[in-house]
PDB file of N, CA and C in Angstrom:
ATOM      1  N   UNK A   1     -21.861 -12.534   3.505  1.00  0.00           N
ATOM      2  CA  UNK A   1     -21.084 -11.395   3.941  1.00  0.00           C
ATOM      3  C   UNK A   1     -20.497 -10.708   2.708  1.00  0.00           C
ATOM      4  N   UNK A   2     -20.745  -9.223   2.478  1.00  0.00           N
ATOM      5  CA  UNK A   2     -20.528  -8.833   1.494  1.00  0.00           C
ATOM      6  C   UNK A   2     -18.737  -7.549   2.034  1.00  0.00           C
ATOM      7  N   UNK A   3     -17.863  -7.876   0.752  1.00  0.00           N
ATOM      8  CA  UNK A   3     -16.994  -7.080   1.350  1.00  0.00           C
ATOM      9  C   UNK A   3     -16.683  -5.980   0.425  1.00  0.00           C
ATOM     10  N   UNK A   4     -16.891  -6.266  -0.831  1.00  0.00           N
ATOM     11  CA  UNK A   4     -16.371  -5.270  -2.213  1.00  0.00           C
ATOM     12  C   UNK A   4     -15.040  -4.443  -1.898  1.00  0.00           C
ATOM     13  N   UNK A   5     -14.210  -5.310  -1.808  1.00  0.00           N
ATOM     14  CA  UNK A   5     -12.892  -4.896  -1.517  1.00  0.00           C
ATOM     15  C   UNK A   5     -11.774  -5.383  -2.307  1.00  0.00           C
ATOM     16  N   UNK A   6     -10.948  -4.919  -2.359  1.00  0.00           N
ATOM     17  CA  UNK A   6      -9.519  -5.566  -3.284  1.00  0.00           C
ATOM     18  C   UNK A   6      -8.592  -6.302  -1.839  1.00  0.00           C
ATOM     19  N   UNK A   7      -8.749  -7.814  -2.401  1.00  0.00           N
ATOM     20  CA  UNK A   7      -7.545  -8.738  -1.144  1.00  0.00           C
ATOM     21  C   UNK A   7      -7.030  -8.886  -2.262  1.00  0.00           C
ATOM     22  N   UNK A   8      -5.712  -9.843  -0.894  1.00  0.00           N
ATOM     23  CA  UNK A   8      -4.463 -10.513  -1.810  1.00  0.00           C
ATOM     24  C   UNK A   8      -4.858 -11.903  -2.421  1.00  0.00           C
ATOM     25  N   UNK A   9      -3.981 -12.385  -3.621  1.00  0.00           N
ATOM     26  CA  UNK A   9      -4.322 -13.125  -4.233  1.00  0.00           C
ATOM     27  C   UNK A   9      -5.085 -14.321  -3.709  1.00  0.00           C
ATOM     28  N   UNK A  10      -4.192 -15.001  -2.541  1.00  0.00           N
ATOM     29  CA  UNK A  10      -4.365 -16.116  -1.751  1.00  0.00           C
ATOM     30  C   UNK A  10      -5.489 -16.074  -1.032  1.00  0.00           C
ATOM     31  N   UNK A  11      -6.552 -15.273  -0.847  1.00  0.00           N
ATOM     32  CA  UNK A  11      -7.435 -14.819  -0.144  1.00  0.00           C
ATOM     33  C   UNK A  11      -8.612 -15.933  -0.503  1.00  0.00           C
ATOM     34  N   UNK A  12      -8.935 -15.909  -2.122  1.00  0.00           N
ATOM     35  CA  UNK A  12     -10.187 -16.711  -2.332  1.00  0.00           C
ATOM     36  C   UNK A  12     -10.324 -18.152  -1.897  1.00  0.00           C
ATOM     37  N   UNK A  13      -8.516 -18.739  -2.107  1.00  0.00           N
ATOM     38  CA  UNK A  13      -8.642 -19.846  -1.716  1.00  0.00           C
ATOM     39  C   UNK A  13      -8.618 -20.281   0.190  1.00  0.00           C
ATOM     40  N   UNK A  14      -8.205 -19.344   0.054  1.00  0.00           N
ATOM     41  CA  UNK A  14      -8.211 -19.322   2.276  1.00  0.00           C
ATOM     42  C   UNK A  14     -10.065 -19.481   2.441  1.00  0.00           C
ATOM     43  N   UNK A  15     -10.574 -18.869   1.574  1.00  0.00           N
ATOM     44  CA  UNK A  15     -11.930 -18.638   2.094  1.00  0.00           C
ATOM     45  C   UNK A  15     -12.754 -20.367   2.028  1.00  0.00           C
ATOM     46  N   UNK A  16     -12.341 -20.555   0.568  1.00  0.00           N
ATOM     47  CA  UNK A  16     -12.990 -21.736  -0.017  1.00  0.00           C
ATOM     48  C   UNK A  16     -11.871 -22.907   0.877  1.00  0.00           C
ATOM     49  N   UNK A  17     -10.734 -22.772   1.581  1.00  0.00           N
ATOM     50  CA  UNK A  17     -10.361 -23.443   2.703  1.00  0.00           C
ATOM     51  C   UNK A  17     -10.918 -23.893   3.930  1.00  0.00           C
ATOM     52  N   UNK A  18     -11.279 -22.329   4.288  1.00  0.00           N
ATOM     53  CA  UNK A  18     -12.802 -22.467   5.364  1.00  0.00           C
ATOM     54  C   UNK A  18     -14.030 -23.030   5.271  1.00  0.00           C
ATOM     55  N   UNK A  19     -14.471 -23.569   3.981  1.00  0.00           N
ATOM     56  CA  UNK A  19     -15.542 -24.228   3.740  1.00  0.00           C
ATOM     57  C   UNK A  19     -16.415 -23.134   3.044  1.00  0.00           C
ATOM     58  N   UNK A  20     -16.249 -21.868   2.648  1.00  0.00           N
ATOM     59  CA  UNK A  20     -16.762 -21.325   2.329  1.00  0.00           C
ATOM     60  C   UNK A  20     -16.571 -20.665   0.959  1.00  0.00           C
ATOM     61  N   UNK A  21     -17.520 -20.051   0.024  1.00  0.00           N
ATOM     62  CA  UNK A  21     -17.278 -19.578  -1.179  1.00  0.00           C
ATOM     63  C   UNK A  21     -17.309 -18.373  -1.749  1.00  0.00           C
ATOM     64  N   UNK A  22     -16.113 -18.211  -2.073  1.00  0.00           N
ATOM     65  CA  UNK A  22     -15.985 -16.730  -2.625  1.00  0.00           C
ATOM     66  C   UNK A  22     -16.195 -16.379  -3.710  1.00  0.00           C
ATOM     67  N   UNK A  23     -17.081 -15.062  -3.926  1.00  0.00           N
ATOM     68  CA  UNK A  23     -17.567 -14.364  -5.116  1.00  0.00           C
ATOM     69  C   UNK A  23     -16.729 -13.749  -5.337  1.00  0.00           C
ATOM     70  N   UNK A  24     -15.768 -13.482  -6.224  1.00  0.00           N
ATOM     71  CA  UNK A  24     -14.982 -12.200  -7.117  1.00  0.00           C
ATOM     72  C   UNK A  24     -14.825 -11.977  -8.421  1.00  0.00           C
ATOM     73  N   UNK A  25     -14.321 -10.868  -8.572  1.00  0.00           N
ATOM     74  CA  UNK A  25     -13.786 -10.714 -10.316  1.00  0.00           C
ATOM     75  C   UNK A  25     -12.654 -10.223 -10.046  1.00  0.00           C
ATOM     76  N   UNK A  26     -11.755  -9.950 -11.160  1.00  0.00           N
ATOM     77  CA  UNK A  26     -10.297  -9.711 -11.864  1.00  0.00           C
ATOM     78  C   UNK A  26     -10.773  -8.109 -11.805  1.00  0.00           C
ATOM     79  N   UNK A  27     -10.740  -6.714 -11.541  1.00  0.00           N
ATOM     80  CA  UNK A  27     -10.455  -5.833 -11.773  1.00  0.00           C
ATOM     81  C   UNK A  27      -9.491  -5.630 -13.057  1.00  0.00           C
ATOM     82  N   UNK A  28      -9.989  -4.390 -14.012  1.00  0.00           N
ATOM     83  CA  UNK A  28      -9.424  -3.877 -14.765  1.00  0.00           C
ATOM     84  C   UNK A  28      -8.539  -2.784 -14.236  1.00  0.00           C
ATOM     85  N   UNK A  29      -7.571  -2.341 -15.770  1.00  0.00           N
ATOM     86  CA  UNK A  29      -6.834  -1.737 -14.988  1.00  0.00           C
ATOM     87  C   UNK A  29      -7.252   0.183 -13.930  1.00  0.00           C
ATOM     88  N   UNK A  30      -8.321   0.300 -14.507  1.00  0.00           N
ATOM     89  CA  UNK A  30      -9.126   1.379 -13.580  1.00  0.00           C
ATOM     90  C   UNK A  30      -9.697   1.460 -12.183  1.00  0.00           C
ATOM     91  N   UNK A  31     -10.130   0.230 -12.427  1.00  0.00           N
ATOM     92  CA  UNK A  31     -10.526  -0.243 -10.975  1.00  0.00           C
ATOM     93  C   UNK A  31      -9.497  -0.771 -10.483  1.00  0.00           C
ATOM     94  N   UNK A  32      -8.593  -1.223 -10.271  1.00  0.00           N
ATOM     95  CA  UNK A  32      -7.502  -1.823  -9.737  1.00  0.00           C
ATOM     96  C   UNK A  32      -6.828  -0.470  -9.538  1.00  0.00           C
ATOM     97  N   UNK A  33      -6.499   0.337  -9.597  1.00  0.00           N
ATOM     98  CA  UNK A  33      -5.726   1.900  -9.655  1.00  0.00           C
ATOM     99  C   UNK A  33      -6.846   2.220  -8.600  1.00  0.00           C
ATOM    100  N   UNK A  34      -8.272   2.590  -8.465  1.00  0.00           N
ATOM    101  CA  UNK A  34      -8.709   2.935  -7.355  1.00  0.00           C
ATOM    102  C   UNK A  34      -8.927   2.362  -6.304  1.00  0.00           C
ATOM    103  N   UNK A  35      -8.866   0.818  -6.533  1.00  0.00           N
ATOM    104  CA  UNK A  35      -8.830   0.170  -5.136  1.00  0.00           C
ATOM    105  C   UNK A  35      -7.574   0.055  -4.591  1.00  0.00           C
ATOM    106  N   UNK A  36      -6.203   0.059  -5.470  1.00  0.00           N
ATOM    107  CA  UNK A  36      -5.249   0.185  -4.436  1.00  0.00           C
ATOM    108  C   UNK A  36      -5.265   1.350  -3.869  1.00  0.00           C
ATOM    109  N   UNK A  37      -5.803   2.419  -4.445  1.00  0.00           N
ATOM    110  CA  UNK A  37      -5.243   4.036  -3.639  1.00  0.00           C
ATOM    111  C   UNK A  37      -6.562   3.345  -2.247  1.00  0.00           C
ATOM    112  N   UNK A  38      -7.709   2.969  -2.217  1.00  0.00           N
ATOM    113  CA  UNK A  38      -8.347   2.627  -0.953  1.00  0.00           C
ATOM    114  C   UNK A  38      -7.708   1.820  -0.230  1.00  0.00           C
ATOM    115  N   UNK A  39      -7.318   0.996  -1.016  1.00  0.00           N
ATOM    116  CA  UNK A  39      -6.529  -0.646   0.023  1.00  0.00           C
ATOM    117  C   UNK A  39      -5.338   0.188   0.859  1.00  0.00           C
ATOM    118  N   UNK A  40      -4.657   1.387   0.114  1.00  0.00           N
ATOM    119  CA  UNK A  40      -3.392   2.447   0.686  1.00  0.00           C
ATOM    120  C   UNK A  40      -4.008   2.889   1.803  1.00  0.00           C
ATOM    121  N   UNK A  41      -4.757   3.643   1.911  1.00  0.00           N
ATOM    122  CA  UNK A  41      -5.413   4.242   3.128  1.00  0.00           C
ATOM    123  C   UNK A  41      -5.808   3.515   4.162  1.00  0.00           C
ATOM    124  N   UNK A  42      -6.606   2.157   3.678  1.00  0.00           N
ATOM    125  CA  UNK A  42      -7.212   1.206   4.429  1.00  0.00           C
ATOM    126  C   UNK A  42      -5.535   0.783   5.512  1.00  0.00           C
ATOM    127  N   UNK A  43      -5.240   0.100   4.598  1.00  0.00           N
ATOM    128  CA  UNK A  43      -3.781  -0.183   5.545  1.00  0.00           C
ATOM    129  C   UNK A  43      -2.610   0.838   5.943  1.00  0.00           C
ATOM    130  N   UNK A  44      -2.623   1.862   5.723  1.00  0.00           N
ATOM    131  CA  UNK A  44      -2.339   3.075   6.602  1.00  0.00           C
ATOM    132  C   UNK A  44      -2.633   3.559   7.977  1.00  0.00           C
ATOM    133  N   UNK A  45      -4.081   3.193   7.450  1.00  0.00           N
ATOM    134  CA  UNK A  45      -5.197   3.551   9.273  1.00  0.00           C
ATOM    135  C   UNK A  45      -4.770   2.462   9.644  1.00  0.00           C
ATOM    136  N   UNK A  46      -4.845   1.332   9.395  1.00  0.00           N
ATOM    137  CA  UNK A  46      -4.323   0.065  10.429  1.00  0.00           C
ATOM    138  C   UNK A  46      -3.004   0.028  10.672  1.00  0.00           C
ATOM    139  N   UNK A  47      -1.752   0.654  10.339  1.00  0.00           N
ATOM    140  CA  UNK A  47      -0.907   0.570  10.757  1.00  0.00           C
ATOM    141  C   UNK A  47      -0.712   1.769  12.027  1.00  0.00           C
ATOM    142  N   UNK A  48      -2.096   2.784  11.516  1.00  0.00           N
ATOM    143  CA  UNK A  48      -1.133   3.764  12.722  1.00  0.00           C
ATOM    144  C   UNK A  48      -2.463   3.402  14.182  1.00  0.00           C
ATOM    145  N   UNK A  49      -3.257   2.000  13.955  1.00  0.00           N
ATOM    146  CA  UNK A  49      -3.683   2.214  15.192  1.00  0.00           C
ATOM    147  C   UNK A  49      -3.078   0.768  15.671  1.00  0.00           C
ATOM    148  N   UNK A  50      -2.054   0.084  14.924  1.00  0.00           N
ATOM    149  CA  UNK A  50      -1.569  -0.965  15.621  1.00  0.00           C
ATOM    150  C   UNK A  50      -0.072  -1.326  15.590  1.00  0.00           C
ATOM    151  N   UNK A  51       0.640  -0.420  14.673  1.00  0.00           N
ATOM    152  CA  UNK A  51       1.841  -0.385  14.235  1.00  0.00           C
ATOM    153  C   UNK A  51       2.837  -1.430  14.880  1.00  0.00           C
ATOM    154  N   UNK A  52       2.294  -2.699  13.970  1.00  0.00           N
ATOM    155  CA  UNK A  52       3.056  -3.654  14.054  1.00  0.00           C
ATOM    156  C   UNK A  52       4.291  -3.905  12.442  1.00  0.00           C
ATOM    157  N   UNK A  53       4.742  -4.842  12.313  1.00  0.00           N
ATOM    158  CA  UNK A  53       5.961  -5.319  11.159  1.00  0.00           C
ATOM    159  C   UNK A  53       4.551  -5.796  10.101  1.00  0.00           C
ATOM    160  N   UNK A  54       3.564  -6.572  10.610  1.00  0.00           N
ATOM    161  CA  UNK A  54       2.820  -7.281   9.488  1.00  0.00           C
ATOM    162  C   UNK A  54       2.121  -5.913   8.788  1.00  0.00           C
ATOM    163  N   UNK A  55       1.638  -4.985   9.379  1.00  0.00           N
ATOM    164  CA  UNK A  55       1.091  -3.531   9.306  1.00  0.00           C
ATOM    165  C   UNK A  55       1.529  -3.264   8.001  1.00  0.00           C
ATOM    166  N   UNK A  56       3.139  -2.807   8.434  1.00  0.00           N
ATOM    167  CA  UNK A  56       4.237  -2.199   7.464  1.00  0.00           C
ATOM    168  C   UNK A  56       4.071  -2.946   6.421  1.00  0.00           C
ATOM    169  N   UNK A  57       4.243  -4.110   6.311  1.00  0.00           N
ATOM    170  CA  UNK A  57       4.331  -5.063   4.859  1.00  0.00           C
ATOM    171  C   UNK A  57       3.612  -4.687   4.466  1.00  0.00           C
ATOM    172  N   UNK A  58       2.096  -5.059   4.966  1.00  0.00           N
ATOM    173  CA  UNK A  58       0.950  -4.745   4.126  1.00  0.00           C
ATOM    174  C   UNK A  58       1.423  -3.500   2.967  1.00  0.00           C
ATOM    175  N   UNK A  59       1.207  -2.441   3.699  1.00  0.00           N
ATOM    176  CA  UNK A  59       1.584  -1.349   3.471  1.00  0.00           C
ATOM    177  C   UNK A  59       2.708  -0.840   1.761  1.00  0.00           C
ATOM    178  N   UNK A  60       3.835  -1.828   2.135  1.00  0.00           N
ATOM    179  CA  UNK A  60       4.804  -1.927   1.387  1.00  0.00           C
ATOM    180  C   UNK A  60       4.242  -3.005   0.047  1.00  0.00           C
ATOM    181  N   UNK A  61       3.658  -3.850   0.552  1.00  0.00           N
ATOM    182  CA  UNK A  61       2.914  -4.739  -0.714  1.00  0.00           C
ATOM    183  C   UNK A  61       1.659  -3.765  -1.582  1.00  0.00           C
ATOM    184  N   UNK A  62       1.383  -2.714  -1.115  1.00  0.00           N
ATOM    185  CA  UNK A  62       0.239  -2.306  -2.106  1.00  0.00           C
ATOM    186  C   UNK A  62       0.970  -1.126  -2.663  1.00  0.00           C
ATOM    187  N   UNK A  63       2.055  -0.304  -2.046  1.00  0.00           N
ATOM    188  CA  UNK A  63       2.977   0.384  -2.673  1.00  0.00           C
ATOM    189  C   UNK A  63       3.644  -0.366  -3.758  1.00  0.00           C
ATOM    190  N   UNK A  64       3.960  -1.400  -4.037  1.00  0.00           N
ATOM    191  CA  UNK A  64       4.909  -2.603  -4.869  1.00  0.00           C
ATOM    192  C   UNK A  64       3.502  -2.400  -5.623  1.00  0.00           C
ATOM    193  N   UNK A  65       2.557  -3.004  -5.760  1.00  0.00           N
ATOM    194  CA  UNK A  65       1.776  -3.339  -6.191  1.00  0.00           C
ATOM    195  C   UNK A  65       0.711  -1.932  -7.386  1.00  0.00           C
ATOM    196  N   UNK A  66       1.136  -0.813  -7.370  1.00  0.00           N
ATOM    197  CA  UNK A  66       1.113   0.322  -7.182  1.00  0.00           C
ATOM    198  C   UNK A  66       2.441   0.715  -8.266  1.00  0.00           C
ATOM    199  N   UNK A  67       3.474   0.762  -8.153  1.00  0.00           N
ATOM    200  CA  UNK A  67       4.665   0.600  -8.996  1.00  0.00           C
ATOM    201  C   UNK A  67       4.543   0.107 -10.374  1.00  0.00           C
ATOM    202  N   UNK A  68       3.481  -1.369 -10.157  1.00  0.00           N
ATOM    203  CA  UNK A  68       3.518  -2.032 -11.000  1.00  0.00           C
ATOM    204  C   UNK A  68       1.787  -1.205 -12.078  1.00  0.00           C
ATOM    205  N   UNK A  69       1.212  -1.224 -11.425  1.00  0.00           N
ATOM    206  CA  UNK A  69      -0.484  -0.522 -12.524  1.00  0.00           C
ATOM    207  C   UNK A  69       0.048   0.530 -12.852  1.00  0.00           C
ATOM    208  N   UNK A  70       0.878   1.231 -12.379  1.00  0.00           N
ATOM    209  CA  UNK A  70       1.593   2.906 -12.740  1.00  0.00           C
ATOM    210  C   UNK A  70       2.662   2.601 -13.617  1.00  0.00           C
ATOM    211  N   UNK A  71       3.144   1.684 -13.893  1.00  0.00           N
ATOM    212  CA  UNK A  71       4.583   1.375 -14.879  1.00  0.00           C
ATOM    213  C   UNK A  71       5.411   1.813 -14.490  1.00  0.00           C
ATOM    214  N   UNK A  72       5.519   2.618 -12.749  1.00  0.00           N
ATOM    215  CA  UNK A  72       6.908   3.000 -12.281  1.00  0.00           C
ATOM    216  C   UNK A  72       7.979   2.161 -12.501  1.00  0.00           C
ATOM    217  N   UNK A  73       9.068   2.861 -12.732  1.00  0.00           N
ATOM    218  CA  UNK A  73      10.475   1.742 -12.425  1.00  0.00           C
ATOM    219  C   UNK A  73      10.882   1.920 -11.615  1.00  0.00           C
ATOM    220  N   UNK A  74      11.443   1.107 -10.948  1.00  0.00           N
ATOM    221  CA  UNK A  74      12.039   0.869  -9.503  1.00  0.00           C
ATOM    222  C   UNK A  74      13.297   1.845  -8.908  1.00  0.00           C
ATOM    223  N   UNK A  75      13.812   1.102  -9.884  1.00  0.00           N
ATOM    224  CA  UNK A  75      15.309   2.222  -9.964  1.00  0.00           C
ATOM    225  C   UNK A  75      15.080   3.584 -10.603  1.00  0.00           C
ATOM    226  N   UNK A  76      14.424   4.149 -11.001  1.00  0.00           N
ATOM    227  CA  UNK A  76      13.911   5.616 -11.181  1.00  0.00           C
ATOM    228  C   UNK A  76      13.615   6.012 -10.095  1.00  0.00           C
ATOM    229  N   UNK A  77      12.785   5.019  -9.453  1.00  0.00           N
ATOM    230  CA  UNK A  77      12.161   5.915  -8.051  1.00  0.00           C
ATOM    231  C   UNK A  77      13.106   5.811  -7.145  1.00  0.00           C
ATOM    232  N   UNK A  78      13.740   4.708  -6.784  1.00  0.00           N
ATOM    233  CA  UNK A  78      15.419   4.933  -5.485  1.00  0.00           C
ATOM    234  C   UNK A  78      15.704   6.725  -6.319  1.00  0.00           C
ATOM    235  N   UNK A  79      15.683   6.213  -7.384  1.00  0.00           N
ATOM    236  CA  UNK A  79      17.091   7.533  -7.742  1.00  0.00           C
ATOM    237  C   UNK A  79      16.514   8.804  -7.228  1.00  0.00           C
ATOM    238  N   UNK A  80      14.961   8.869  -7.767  1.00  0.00           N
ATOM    239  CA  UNK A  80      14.020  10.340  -7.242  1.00  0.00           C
ATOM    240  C   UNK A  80      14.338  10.438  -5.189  1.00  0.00           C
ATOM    241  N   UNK A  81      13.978   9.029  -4.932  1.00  0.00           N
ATOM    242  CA  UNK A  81      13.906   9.151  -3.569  1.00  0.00           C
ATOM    243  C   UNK A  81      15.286   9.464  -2.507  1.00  0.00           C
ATOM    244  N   UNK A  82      16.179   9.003  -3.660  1.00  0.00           N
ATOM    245  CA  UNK A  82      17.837   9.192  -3.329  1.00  0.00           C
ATOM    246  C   UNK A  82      17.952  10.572  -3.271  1.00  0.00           C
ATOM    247  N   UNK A  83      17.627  11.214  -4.482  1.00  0.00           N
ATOM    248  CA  UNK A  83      17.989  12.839  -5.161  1.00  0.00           C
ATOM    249  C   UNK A  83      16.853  13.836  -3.337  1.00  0.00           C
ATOM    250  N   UNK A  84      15.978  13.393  -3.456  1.00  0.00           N
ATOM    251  CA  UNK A  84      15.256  13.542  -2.654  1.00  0.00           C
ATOM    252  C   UNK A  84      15.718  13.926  -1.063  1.00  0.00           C
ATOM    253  N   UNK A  85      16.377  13.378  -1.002  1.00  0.00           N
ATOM    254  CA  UNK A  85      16.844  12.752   0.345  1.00  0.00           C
ATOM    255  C   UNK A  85      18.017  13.818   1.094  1.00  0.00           C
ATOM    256  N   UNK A  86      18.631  13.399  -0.409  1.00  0.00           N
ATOM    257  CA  UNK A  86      19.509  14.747  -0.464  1.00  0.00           C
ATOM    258  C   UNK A  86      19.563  15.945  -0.256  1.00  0.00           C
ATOM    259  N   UNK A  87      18.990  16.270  -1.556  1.00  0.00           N
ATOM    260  CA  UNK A  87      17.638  17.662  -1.265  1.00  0.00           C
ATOM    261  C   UNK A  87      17.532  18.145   0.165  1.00  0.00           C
ATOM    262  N   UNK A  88      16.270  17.400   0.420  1.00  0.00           N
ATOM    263  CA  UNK A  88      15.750  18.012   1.323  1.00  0.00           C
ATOM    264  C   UNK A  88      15.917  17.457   3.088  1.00  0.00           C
ATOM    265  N   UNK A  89      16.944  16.140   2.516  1.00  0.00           N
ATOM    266  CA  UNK A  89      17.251  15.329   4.059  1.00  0.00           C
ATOM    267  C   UNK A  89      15.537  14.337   3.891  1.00  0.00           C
ATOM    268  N   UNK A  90      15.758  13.074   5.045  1.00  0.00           N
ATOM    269  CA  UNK A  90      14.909  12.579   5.471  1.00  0.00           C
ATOM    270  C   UNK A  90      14.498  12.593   7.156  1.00  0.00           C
ATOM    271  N   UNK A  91      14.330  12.179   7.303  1.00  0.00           N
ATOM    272  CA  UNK A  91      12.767  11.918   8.787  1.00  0.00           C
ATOM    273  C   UNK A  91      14.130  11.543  10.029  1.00  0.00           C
ATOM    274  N   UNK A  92      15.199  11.000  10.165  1.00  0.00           N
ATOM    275  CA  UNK A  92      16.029  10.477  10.903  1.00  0.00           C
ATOM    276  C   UNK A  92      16.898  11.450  12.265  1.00  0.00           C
ATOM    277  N   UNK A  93      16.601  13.330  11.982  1.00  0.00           N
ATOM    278  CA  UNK A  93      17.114  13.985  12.939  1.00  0.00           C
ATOM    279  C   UNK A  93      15.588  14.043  13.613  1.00  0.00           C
ATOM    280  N   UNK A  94      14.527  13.867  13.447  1.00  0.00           N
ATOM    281  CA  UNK A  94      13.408  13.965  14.354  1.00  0.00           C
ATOM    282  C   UNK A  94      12.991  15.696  14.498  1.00  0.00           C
ATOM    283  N   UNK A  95      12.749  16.192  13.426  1.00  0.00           N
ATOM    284  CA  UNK A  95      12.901  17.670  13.259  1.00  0.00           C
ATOM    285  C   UNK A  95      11.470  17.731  13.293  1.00  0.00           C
ATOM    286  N   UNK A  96      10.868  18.759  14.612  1.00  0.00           N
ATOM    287  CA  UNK A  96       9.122  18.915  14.222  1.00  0.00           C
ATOM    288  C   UNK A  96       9.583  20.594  14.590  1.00  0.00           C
ATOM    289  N   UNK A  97       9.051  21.168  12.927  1.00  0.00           N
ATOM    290  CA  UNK A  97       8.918  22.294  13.040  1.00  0.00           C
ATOM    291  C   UNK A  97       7.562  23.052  13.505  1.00  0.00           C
ATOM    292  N   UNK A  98       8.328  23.893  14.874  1.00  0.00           N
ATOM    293  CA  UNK A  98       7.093  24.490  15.339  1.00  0.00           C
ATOM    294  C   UNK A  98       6.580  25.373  14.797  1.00  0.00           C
ATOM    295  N   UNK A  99       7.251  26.679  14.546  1.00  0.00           N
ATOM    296  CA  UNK A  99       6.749  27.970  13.376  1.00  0.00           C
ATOM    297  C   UNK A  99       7.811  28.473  12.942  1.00  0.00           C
ATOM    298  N   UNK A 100       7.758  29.510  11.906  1.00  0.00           N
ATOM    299  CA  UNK A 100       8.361  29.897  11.302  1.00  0.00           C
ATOM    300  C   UNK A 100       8.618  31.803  11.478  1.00  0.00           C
ATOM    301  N   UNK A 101       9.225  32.606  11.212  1.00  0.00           N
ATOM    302  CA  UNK A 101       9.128  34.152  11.596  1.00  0.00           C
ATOM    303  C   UNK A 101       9.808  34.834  10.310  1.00  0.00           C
TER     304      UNK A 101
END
């Protein structure tokens, strides 16, 4: 079974748990930058056709994960997402703009 995909670490040994053996490599840092932006999408679509808590993590683990190949800092980004927030407000009054005149 062929998957050419980016899993989580614990993955190879779950497999070789099952009795079975896993082929992989270590991604560089190029390829690792395009498989998380796929692994992002991948677990995006699965959260919005099952939107469970394990969904979300996922989700939140390849964003973390993402932070880290980009050299974001953490506290830079609260502060952008803080300043942000401010700005322009967030998602919490449930505002769907219909049109504009």
């Amino acid at each position: 079974m062929q998957f050419k995909k980016l899993v989580r670490d614990k993955i190879p040994d779950v497999i070789e748990q099952n009795g079975r053996t896993p082929i992989y490599h270590v991604a560089d840092n190029a390829e690792f930058e395009t498989e998380l932006i796929k692994k992002l999408r991948e677990e995006v679509n699965e959260y919005i056709e099952n939107q469970t808590p394990e969904e979300m993590i996922d989700i939140l683990e390849v964003i973390i994960a993402i932070y880290g190949v980009k050299n974001y800092d953490k506290d830079k980004l609260e502060e952008l997402r803080v300043k942000k927030l401010q700005d322009r407000g967030g998602f919490f009054g449930r505002i769907i703009l219909d049109e504009t005149k």
